[in-house]
C-alpha atoms as a PDB file:
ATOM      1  CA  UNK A   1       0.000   0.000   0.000  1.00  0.00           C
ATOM      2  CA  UNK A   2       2.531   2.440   0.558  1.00  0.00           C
ATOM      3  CA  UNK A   3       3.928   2.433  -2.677  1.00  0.00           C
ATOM      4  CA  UNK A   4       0.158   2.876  -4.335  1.00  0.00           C
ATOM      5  CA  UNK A   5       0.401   6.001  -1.865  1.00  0.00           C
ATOM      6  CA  UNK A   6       3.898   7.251  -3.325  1.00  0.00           C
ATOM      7  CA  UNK A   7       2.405   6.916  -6.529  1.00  0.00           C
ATOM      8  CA  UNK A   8      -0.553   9.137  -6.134  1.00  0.00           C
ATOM      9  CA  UNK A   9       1.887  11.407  -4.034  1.00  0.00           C
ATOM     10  CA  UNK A  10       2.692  12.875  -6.877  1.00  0.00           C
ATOM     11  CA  UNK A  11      -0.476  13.742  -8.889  1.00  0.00           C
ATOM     12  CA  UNK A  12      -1.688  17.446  -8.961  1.00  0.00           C
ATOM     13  CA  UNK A  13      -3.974  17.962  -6.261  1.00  0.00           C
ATOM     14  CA  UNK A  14      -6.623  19.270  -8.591  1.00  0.00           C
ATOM     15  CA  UNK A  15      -6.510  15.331  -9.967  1.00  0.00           C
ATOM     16  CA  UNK A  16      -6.462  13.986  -6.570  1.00  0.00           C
ATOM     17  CA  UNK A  17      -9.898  16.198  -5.741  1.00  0.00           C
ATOM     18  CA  UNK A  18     -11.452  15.379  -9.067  1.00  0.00           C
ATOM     19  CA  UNK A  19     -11.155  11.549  -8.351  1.00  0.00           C
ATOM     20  CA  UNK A  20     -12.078  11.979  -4.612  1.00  0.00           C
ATOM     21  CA  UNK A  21     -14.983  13.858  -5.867  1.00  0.00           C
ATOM     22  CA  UNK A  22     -16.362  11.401  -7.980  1.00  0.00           C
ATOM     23  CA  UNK A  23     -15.107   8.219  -5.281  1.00  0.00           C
ATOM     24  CA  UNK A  24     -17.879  10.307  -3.287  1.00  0.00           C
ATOM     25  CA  UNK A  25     -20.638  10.089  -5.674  1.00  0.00           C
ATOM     26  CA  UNK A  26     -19.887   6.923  -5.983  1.00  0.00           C
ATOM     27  CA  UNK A  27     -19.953   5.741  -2.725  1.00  0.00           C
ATOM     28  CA  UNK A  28     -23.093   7.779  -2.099  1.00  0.00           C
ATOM     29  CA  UNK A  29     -25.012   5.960  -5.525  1.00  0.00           C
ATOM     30  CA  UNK A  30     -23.952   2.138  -4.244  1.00  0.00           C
ATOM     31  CA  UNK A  31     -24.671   2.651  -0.746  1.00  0.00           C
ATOM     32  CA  UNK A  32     -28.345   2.956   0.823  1.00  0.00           C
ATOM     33  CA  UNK A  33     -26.886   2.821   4.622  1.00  0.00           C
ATOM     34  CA  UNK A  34     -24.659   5.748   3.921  1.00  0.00           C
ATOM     35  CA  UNK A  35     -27.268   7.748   2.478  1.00  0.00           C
ATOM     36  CA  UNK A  36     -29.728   7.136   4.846  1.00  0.00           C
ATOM     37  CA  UNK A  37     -27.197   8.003   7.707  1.00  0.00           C
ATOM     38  CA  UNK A  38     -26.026  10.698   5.717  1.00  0.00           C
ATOM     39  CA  UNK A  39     -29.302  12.688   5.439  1.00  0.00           C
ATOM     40  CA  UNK A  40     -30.610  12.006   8.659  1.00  0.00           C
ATOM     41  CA  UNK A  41     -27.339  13.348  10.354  1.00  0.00           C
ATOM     42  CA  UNK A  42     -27.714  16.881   8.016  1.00  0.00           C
ATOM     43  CA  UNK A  43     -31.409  16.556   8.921  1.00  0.00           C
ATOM     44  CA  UNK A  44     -30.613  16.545  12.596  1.00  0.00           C
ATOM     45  CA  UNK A  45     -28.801  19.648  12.220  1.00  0.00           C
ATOM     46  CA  UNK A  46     -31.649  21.329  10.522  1.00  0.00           C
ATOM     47  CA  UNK A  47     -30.008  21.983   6.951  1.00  0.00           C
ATOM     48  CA  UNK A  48     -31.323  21.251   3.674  1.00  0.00           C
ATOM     49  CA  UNK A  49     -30.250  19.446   0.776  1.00  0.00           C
ATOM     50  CA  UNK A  50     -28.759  22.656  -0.619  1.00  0.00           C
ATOM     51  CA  UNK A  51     -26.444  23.264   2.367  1.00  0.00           C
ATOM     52  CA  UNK A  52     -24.631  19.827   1.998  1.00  0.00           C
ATOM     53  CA  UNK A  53     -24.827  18.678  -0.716  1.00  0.00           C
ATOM     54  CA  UNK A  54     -21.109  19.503  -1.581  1.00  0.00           C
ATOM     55  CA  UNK A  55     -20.472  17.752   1.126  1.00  0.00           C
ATOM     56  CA  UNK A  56     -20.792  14.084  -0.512  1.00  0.00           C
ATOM     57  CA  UNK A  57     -17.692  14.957  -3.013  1.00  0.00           C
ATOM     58  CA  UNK A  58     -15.319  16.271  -0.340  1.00  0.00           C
ATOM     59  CA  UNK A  59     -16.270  13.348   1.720  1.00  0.00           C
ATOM     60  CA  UNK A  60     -13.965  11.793  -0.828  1.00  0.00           C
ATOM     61  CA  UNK A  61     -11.808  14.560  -1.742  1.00  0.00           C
ATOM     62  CA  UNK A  62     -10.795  13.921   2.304  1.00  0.00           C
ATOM     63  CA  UNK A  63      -9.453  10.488   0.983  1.00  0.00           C
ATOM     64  CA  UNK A  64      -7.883  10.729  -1.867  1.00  0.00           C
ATOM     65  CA  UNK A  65      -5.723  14.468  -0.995  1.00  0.00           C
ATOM     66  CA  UNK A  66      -3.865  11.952   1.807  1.00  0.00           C
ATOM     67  CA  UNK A  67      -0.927  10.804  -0.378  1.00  0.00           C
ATOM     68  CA  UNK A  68      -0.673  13.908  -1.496  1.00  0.00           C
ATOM     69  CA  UNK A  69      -0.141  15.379   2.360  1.00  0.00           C
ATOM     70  CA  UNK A  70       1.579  12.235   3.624  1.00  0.00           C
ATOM     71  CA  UNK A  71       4.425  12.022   0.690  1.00  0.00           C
ATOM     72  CA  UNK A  72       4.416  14.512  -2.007  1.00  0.00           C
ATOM     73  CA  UNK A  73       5.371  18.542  -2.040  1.00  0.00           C
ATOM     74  CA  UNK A  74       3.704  21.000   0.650  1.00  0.00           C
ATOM     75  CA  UNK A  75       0.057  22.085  -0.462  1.00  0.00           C
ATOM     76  CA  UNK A  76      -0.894  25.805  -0.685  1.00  0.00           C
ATOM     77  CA  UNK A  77      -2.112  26.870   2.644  1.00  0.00           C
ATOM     78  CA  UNK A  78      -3.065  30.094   3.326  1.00  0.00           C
ATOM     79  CA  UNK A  79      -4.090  31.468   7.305  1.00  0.00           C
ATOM     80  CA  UNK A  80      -7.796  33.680   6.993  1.00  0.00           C
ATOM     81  CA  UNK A  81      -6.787  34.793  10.940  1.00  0.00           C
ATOM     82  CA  UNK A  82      -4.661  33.046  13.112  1.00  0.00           C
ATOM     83  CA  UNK A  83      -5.212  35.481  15.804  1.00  0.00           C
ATOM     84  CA  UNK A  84      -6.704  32.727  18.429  1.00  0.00           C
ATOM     85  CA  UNK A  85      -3.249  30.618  17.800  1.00  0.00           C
ATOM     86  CA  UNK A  86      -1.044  33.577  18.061  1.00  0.00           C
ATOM     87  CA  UNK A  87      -2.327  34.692  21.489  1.00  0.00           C
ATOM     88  CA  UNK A  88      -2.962  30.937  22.760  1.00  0.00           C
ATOM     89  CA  UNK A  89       0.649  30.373  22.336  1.00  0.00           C
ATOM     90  CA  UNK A  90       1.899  33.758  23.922  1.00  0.00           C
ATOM     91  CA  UNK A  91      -0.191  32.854  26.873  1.00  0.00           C
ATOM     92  CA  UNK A  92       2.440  29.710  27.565  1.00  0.00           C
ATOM     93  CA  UNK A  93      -0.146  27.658  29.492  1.00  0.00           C
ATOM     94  CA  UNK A  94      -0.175  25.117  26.250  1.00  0.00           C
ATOM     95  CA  UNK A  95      -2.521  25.067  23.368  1.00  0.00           C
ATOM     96  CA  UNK A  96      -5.674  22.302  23.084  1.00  0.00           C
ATOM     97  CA  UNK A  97      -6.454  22.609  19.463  1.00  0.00           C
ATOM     98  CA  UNK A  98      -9.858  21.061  18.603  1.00  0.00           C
ATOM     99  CA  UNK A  99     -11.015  20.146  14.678  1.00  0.00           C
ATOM    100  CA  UNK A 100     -13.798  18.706  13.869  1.00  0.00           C
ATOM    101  CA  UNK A 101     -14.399  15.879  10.773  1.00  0.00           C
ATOM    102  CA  UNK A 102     -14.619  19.245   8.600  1.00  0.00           C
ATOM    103  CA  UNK A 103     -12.584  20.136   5.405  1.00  0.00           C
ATOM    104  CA  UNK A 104      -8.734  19.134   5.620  1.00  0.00           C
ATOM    105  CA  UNK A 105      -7.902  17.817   9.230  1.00  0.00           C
ATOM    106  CA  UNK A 106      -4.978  16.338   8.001  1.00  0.00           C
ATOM    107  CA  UNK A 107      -3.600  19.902   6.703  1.00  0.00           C
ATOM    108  CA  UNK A 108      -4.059  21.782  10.121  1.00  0.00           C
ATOM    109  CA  UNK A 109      -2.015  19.783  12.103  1.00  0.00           C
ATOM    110  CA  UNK A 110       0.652  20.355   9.129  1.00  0.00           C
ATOM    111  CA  UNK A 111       0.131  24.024   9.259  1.00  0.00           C
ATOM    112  CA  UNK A 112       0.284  24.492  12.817  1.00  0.00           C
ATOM    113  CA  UNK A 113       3.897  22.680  13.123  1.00  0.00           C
ATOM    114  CA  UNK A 114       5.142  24.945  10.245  1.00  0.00           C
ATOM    115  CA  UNK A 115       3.927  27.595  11.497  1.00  0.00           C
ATOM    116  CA  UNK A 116       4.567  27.149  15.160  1.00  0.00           C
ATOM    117  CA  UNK A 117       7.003  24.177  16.561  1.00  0.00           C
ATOM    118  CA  UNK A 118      10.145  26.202  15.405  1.00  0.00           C
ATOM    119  CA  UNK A 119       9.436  28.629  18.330  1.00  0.00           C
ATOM    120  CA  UNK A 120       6.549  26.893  20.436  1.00  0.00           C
ATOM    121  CA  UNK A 121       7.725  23.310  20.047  1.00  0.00           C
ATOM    122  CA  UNK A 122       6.409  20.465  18.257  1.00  0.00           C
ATOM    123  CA  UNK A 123       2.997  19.842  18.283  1.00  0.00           C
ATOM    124  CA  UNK A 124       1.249  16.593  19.668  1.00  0.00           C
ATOM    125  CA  UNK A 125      -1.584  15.130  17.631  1.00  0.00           C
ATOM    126  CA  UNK A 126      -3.809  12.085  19.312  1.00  0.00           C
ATOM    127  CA  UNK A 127      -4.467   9.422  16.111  1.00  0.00           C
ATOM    128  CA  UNK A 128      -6.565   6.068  16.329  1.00  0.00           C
ATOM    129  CA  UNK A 129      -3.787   3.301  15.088  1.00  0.00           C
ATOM    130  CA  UNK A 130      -4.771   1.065  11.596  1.00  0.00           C
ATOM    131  CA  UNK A 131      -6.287  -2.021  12.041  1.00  0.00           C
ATOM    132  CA  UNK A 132      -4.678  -3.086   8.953  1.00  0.00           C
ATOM    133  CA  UNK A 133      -0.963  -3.657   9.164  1.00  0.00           C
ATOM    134  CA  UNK A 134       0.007  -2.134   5.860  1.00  0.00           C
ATOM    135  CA  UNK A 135      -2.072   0.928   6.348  1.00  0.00           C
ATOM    136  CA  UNK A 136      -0.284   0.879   9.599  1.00  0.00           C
ATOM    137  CA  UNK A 137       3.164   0.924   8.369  1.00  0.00           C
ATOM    138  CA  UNK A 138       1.621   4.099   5.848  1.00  0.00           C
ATOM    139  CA  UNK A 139       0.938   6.080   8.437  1.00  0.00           C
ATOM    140  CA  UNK A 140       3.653   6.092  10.664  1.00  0.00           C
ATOM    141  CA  UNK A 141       5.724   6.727   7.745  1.00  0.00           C
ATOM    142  CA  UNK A 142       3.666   9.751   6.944  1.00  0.00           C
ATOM    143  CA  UNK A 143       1.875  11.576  10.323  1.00  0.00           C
ATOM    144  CA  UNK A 144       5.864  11.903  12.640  1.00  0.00           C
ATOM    145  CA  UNK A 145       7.482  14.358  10.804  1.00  0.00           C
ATOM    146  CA  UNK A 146       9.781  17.492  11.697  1.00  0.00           C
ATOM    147  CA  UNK A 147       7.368  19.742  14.117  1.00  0.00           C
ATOM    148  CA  UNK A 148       4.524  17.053  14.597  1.00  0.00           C
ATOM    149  CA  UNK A 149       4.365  13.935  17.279  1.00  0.00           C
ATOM    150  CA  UNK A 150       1.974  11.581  16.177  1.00  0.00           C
ATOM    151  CA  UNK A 151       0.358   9.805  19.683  1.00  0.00           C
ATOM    152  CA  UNK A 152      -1.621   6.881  20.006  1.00  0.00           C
ATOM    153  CA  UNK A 153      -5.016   6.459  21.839  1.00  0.00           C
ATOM    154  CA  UNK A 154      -3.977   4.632  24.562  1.00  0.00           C
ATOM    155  CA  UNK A 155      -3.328   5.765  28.065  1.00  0.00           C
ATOM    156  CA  UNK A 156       0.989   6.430  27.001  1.00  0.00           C
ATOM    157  CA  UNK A 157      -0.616   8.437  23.960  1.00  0.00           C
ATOM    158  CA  UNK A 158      -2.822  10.532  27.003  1.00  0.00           C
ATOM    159  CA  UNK A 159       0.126  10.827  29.018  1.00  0.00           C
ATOM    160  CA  UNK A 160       2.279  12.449  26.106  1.00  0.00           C
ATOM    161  CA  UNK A 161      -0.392  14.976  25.581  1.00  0.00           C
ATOM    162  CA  UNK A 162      -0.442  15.418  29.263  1.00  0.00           C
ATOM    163  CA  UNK A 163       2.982  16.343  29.650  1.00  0.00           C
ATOM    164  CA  UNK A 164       3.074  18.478  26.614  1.00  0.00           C
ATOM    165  CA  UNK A 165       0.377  21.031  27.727  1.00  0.00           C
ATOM    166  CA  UNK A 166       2.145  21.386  30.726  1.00  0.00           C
ATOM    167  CA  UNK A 167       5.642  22.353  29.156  1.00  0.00           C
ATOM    168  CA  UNK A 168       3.342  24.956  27.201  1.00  0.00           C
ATOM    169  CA  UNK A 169       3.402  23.391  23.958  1.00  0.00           C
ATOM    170  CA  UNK A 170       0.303  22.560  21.975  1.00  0.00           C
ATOM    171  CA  UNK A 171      -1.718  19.057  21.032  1.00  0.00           C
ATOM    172  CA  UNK A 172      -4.650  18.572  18.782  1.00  0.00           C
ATOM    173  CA  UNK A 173      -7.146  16.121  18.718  1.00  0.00           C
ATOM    174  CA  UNK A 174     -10.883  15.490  17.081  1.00  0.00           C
ATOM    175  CA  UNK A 175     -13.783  15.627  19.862  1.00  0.00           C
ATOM    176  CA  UNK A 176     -15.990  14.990  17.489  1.00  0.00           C
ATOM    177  CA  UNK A 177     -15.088  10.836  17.179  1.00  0.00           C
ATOM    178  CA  UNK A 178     -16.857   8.272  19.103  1.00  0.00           C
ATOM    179  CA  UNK A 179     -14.626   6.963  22.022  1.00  0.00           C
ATOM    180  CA  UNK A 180     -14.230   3.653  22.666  1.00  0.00           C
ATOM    181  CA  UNK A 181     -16.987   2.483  25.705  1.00  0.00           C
ATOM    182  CA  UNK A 182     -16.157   4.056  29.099  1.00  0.00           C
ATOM    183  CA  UNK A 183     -14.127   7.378  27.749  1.00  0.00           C
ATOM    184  CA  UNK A 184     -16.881   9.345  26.856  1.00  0.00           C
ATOM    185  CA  UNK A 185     -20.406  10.650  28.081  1.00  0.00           C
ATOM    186  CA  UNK A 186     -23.734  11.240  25.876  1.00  0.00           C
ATOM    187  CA  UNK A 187     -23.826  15.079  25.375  1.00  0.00           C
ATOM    188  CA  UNK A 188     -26.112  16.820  22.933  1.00  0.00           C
ATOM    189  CA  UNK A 189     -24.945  17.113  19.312  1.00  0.00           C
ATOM    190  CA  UNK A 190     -26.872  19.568  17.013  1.00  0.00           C
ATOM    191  CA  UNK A 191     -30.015  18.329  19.516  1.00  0.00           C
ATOM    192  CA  UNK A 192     -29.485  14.864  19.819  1.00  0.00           C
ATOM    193  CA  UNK A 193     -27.916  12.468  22.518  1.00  0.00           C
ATOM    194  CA  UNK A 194     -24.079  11.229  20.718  1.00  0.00           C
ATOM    195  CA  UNK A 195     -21.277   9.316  23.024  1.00  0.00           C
ATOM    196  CA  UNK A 196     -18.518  12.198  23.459  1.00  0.00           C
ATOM    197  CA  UNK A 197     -15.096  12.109  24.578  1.00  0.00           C
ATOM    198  CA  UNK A 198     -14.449  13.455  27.932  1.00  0.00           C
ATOM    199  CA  UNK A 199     -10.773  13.450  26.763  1.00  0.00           C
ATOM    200  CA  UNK A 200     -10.819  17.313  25.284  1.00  0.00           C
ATOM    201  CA  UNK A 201     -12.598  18.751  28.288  1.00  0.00           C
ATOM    202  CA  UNK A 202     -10.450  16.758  30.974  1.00  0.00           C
ATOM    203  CA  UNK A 203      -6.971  17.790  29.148  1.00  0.00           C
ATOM    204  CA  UNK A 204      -7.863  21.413  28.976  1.00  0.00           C
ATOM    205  CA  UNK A 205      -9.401  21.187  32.734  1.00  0.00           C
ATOM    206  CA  UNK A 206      -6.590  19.566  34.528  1.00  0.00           C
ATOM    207  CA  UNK A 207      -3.619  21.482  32.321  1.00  0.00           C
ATOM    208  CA  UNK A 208      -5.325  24.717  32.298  1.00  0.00           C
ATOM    209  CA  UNK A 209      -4.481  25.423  28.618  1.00  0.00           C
ATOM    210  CA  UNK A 210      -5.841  27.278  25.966  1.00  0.00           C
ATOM    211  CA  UNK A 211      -8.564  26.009  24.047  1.00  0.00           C
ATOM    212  CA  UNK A 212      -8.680  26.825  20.509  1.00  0.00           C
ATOM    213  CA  UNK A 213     -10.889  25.869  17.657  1.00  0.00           C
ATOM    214  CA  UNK A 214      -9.296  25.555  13.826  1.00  0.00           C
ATOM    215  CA  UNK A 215     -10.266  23.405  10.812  1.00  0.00           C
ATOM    216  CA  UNK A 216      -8.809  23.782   7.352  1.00  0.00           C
ATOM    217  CA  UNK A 217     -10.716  24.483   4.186  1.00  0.00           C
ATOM    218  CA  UNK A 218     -10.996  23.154   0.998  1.00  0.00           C
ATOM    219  CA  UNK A 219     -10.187  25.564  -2.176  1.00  0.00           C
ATOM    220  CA  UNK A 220     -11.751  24.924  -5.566  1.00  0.00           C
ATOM    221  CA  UNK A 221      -9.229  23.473  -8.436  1.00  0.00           C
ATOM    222  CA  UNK A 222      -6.668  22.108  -6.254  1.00  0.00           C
ATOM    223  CA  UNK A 223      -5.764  25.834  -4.964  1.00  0.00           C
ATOM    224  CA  UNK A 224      -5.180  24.343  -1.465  1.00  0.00           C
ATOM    225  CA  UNK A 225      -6.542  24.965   1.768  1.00  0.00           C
ATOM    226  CA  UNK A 226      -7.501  27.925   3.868  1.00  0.00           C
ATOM    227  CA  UNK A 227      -6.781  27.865   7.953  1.00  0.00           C
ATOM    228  CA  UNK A 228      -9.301  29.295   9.803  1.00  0.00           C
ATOM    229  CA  UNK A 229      -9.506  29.436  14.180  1.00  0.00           C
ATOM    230  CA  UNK A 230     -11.125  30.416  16.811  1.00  0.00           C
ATOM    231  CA  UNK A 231     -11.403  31.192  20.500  1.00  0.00           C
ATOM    232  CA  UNK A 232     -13.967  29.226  22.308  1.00  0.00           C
ATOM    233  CA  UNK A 233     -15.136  32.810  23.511  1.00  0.00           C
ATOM    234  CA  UNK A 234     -15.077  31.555  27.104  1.00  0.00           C
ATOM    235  CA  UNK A 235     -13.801  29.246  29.927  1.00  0.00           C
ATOM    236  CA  UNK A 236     -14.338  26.413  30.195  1.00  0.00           C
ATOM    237  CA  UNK A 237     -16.955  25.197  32.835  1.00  0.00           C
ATOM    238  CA  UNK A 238     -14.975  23.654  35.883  1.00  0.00           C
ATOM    239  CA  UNK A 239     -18.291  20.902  35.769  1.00  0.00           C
ATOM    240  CA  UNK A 240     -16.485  17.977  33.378  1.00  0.00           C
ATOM    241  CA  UNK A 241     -20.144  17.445  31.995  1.00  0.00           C
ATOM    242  CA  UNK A 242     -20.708  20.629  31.227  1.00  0.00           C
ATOM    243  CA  UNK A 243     -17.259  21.277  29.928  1.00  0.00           C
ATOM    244  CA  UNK A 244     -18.129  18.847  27.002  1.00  0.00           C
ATOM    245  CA  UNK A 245     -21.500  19.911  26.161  1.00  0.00           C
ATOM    246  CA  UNK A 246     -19.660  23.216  25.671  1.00  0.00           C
ATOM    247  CA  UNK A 247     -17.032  21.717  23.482  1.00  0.00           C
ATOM    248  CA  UNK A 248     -19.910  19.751  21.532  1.00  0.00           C
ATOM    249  CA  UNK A 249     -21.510  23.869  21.037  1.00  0.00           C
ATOM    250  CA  UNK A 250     -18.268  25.181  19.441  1.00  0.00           C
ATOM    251  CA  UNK A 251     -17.985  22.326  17.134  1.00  0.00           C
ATOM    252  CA  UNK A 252     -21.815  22.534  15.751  1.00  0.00           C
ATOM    253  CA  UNK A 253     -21.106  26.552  15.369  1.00  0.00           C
ATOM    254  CA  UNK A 254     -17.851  25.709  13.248  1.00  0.00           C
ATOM    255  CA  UNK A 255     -19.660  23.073  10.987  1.00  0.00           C
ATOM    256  CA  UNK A 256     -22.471  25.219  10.509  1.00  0.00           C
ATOM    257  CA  UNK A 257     -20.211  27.641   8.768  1.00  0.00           C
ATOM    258  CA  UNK A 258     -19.192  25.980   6.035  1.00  0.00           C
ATOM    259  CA  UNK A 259     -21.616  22.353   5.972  1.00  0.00           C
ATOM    260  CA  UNK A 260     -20.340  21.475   2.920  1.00  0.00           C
ATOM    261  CA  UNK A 261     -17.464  20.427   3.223  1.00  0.00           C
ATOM    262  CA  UNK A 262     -18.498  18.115   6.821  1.00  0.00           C
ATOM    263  CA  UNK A 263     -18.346  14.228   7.289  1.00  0.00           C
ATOM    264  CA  UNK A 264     -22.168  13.924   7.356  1.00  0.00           C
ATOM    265  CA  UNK A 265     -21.657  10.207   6.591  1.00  0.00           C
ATOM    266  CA  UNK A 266     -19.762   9.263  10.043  1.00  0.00           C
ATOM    267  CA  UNK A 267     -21.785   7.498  12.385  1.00  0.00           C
ATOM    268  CA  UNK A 268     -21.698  10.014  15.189  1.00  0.00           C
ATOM    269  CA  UNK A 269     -24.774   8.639  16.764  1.00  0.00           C
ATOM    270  CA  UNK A 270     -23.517   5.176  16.860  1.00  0.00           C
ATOM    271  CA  UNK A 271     -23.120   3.001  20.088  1.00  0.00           C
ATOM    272  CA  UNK A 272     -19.503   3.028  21.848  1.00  0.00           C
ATOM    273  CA  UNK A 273     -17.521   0.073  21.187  1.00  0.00           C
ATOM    274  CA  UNK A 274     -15.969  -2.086  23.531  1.00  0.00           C
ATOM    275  CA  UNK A 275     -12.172  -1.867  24.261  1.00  0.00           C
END
């Protein structure tokens, strides 16, 4: 697999979007489940047809711009206000950035460790291992790289993040994932009870550090991506179950920005798993 990976490494990422674009038609056509899921999620959050609709192609755009990322030259990336990351880090109690499954996760965490581990340190990013060996071995060729500390999550991976916050250096993580059973609570999302991670709320409770919000979108024609963050606006509620209700409110404001380009097809609903 990884050399299928080197190979599309070096495509255009215009051709890399085109063919995730139609992959996502595609898998939206064969698949009733994933439609089904896929509307009633959007539907949950009270938009229309016309506010996602974009949404199915980047869901494969997300796919197929990863060899690209992992192995070939830097992508275009331009910052529309990095003013939240600027003043998080000058604050030195550590940064918790927060993305949801919108536009390019994969790009922020690149961004922020070019833009910030030369001074700041590297950053520490929380990632679920493969299941499948060789998709294994591709990613831990690809996600530790100069500036960025790929973790696992597993209590050594929590630890890591742990310590970084409180040398004043920054992590990253998605709340918006299902945790495995017993590392998460059911909090509201866009109205409706989903199993959330208590992980984001107890890291930025027990370190004290900065919570800021930042996802990365998708330009037309293969332009790149645009960086965009944000403040939460407020503290964080010293109540851990509040705490993550208010984390679940910042990431429905940030996908209701820009819908189109969010992972209505994940099962965010879905029952934990068991460890």
């Amino acid at each position: 697999m990884l050399s299928w990976f080197r190979f599309f490494s070096h495509w255009p990422l215009w051709a890399l979007h085109l063919l995730g674009h139609a992959a996502g038609w595609l898998a939206w056509l064969l698949s009733p489940t994933y439609r089904r899921r896929f509307m009633d999620n959007a539907h949950q959050a009270g938009l229309g047809w016309g506010r996602v609709v974009a949404a199915i192609g980047h869901a494969g755009a997300m796919s197929t711009e990863l060899p690209r990322l992992w192995f070939g030259q830097p992508a275009p990336v331009l910052w529309a206000d990095d003013r939240a990351a600027v003043q998080a880090y000058a604050s030195g109690q550590g940064v918790l950035f927060l993305t949801p499954h919108l536009g390019c996760f994969e790009i922020t965490a690149q961004a922020l460790a070019a833009r910030f581990s030369a001074e700041h340190g590297p950053l520490t990013v929380l990632y679920r291992p493969a299941r499948r060996a060789d998709l294994g071995e591709v990613m831990a060729s690809a996600r530790n790289r100069p500036g960025l500390e790929a973790v696992p999550t597993n209590l050594a991976g929590v630890r890591q993040m742990i310590k970084a916050l409180r040398a004043g250096r920054a992590v990253g993580l998605l709340p918006d994932q299902v945790p495995p059973e017993g590392m998460g609570q059911w909090a509201p999302f866009f109205g409706k009870p989903a199993y959330t991670m208590t992980l984001a709320a107890r890291l930025a409770l027990q370190t004290g550090a900065r919570v800021v919000v930042i996802w990365g979108e998708r330009l037309p024609w293969g332009q790149g991506y645009r960086l965009h963050t944000r403040s939460l606006g407020h503290d964080l509620s010293p109540d851990l179950d509040v705490a993550v209700v208010q984390i679940n409110q910042a990431m429905e404001r940030v996908i209701s920005q820009q819908p189109g380009q969010y992972l209505w097809g994940y099962a965010r609903y879905k029952q934990p798993r068991s460890e």
